[in-house]
Every structure is written in C-alpha cells, then in structure tokens.
N, C-alpha and C. Protein backbone atom coordinates (compact mmCIF):
# COMPACT_ATOMS: atom_id res chain seq x y z
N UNK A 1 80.11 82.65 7.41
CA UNK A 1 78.74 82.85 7.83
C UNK A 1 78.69 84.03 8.79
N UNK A 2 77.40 84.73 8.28
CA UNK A 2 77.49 85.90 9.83
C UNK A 2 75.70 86.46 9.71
N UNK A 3 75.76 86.74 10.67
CA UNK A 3 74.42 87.56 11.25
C UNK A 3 73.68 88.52 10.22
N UNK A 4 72.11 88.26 10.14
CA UNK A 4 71.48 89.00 9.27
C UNK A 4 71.76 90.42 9.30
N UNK A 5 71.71 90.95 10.85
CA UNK A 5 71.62 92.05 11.15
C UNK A 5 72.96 92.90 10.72
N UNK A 6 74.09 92.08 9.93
CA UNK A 6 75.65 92.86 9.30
C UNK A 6 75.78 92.56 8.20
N UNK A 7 74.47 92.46 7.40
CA UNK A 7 74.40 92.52 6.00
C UNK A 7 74.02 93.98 5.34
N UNK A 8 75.05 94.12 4.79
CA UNK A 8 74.41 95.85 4.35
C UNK A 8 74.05 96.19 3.32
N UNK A 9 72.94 97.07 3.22
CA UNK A 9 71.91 97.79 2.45
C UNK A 9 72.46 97.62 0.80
N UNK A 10 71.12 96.71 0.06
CA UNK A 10 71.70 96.19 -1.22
C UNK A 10 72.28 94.93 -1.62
N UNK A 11 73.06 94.32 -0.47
CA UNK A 11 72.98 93.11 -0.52
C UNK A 11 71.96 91.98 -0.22
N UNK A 12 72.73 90.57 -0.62
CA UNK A 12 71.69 89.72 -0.54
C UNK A 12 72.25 88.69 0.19
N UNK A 13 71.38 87.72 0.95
CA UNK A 13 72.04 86.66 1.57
C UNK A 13 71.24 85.14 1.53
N UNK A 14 71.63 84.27 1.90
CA UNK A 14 70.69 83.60 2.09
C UNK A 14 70.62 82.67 3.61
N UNK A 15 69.63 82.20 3.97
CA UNK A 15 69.26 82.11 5.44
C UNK A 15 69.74 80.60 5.38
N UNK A 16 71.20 80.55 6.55
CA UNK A 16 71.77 79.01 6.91
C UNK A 16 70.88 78.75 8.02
N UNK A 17 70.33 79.53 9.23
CA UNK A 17 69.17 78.83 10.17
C UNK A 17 68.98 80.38 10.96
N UNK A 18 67.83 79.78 11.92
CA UNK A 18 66.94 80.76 12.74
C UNK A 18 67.82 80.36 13.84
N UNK A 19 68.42 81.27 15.15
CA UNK A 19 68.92 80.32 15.78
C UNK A 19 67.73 80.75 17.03
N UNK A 20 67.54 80.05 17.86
CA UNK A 20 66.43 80.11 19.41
C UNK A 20 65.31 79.32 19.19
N UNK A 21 64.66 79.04 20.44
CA UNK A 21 63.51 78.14 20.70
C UNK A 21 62.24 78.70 21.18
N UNK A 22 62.59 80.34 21.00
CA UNK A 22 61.11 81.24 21.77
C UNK A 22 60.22 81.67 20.57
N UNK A 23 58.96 82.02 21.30
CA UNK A 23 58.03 82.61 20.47
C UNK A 23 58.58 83.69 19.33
N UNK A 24 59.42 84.45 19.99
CA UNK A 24 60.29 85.15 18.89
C UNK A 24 60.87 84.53 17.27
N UNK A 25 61.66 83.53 17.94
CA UNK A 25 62.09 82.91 16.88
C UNK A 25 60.94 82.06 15.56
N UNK A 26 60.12 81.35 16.49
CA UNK A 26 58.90 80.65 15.70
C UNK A 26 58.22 81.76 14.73
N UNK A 27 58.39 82.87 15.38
CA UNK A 27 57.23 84.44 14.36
C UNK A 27 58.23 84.66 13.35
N UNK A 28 59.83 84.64 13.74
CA UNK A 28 60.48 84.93 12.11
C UNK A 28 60.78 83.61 11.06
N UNK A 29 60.22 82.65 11.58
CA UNK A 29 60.18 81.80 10.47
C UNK A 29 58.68 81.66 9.99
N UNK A 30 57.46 81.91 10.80
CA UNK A 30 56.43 82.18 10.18
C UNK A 30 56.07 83.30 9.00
N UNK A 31 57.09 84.38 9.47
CA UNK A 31 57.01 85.21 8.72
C UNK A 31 57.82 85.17 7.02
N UNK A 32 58.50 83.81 6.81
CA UNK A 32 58.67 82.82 6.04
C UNK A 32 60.37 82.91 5.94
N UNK A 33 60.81 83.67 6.67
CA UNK A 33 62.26 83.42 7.07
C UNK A 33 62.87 82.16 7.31
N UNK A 34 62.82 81.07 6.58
CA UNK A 34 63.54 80.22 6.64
C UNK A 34 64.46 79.34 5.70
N UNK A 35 65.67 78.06 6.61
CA UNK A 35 66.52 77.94 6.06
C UNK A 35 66.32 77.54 4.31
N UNK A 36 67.42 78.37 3.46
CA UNK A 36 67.48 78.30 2.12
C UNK A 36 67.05 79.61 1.44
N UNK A 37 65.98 80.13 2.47
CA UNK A 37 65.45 81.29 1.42
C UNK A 37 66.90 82.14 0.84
N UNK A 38 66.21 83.04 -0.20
CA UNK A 38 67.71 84.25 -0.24
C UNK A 38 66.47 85.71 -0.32
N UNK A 39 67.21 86.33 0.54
CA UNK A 39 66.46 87.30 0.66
C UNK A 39 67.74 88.38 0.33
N UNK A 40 66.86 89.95 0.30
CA UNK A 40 68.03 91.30 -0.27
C UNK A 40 67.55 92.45 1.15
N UNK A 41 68.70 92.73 1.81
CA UNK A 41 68.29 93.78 2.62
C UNK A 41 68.42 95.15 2.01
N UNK A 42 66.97 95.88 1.92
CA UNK A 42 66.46 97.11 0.76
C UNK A 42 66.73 98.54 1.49
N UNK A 43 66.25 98.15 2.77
CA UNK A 43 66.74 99.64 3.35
C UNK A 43 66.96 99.32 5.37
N UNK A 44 67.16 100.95 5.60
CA UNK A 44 67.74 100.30 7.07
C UNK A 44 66.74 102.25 7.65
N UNK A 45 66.16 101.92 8.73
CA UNK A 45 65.53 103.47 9.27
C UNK A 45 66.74 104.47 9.46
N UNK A 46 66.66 105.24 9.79
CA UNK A 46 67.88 106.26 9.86
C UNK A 46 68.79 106.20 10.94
N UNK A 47 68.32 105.74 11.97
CA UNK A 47 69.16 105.08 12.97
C UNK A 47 69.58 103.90 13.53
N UNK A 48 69.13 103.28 12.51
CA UNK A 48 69.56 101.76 11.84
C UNK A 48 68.40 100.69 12.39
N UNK A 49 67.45 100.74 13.39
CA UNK A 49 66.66 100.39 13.64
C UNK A 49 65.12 100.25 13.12
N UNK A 50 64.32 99.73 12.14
CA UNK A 50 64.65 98.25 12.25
C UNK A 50 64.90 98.36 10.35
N UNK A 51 65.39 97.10 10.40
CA UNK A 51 66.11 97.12 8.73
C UNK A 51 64.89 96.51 7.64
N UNK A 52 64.70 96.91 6.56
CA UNK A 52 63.67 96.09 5.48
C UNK A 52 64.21 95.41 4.49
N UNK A 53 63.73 94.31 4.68
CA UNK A 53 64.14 93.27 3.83
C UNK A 53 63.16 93.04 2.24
N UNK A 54 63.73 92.33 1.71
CA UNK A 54 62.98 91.99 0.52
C UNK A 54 62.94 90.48 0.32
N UNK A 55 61.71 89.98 0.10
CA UNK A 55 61.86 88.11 0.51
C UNK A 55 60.61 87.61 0.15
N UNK A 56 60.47 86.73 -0.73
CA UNK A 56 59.15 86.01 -1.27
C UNK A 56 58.22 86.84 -1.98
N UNK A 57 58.58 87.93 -2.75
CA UNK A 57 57.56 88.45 -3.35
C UNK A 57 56.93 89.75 -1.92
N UNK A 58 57.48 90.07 -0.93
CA UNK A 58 57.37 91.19 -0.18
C UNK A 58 58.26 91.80 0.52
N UNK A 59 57.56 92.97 1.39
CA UNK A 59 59.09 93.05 2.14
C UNK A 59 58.29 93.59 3.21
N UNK A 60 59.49 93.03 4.20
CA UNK A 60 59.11 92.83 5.70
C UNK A 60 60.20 93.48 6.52
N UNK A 61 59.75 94.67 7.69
CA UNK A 61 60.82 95.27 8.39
C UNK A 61 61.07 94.43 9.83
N UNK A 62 62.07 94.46 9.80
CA UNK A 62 62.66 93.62 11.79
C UNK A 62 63.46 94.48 12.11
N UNK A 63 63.86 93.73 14.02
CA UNK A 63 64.30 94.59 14.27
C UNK A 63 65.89 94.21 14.54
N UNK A 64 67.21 95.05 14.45
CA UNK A 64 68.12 94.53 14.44
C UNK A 64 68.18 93.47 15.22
N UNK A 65 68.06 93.56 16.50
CA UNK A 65 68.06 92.21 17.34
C UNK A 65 67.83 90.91 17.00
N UNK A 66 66.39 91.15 16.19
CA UNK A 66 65.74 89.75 15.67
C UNK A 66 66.65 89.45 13.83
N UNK A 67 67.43 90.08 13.55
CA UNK A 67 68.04 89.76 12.73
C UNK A 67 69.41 89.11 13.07
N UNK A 68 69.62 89.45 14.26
CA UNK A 68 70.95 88.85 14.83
C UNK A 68 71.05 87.37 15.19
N UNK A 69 69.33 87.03 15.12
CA UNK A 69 69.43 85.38 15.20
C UNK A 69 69.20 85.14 14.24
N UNK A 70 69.32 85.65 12.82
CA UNK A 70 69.42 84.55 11.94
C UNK A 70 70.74 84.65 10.82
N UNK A 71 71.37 83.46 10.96
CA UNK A 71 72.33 83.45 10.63
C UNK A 71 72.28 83.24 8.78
N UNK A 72 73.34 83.85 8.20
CA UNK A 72 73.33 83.62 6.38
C UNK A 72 73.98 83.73 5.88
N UNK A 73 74.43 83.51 4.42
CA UNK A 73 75.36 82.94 3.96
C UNK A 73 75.15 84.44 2.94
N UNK A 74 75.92 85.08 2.72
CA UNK A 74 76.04 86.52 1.87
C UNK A 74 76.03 86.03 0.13
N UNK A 75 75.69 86.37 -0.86
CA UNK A 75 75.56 86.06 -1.40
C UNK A 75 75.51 87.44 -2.70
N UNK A 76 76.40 86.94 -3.51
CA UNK A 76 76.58 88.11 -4.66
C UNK A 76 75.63 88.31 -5.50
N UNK A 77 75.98 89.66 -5.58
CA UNK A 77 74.66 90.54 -6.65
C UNK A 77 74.58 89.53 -7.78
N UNK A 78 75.50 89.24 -8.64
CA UNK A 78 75.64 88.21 -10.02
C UNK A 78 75.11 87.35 -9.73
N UNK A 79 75.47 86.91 -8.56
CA UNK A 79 74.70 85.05 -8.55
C UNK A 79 73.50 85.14 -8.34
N UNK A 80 72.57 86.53 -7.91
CA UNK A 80 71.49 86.51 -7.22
C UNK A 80 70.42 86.64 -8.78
N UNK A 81 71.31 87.66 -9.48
CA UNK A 81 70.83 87.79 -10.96
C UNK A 81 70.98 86.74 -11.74
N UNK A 82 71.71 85.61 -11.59
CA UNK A 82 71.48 84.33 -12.39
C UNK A 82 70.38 83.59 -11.87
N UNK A 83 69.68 83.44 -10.62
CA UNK A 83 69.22 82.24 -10.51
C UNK A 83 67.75 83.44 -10.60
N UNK A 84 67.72 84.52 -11.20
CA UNK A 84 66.14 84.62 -11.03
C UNK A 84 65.33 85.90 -9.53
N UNK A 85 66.45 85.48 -9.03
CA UNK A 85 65.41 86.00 -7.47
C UNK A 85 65.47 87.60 -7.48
C-alpha cells in the first residue's frame, strides 16, 4: 500500500481509505474519493503540483499534499481493462 500522491502518471489505483478527521479530509471524500473507488492519475502540472486524476466519469485536480492522505492499492493497466473502468 502507498500514498496517492506516488502514483505515477498513467497509472491506476484504487482507494484503501482517506486518512484524517478535518474539513480537508471530509471535501476529498465528498469529492467522491472514497474507499474502493479505482481511479487513473492522467496528468501532473509541470512542477508536480497539483496532480489530475480521472474518477467516476470526471477528472478532478488536488494537491500533492491532499493526495498524501489517501492511501491505495496500485493497480494494473490489464486488470483495470478487464473490469471495465
């Protein structure tokens, strides 16, 4: 398991939990970041700050920090192309 924010560009992962109890944390699971999804990180700004994801039919940019609390399970290109997502 490791941190959203050391998943690199093209891969896919999927979300084992949000970790914190602040307003922060509550906005990235509103923003539908939560446990089970599998999301694909699509691109990263040029100085790596903040990274865009791809997840539920959109894509949503954060910022490394707030990717560092959520923890996921990496997940291969093949398997991601079998189940559809």
């Amino acid at each position: 398991m490791t941190s959203l924010d050391r998943v690199p560009v093209g891969w896919s992962a999927r979300v084992s939990r949000v970790v914190g109890d602040d307003p922060a944390t509550l906005r990235l699971l509103e923003m539908g970041l939560t446990p089970g999804l599998t999301l694909r990180v699509v691109g990263s700004a040029p100085l790596g700050d903040p990274i865009e994801l791809e997840l539920r039919g959109y894509r949503l940019s954060i910022r490394r920090r707030e990717a560092a609390r959520i923890e996921v399970e990496v997940v291969e290109a093949a398997q991601v192309a079998l189940a559809g997502v």
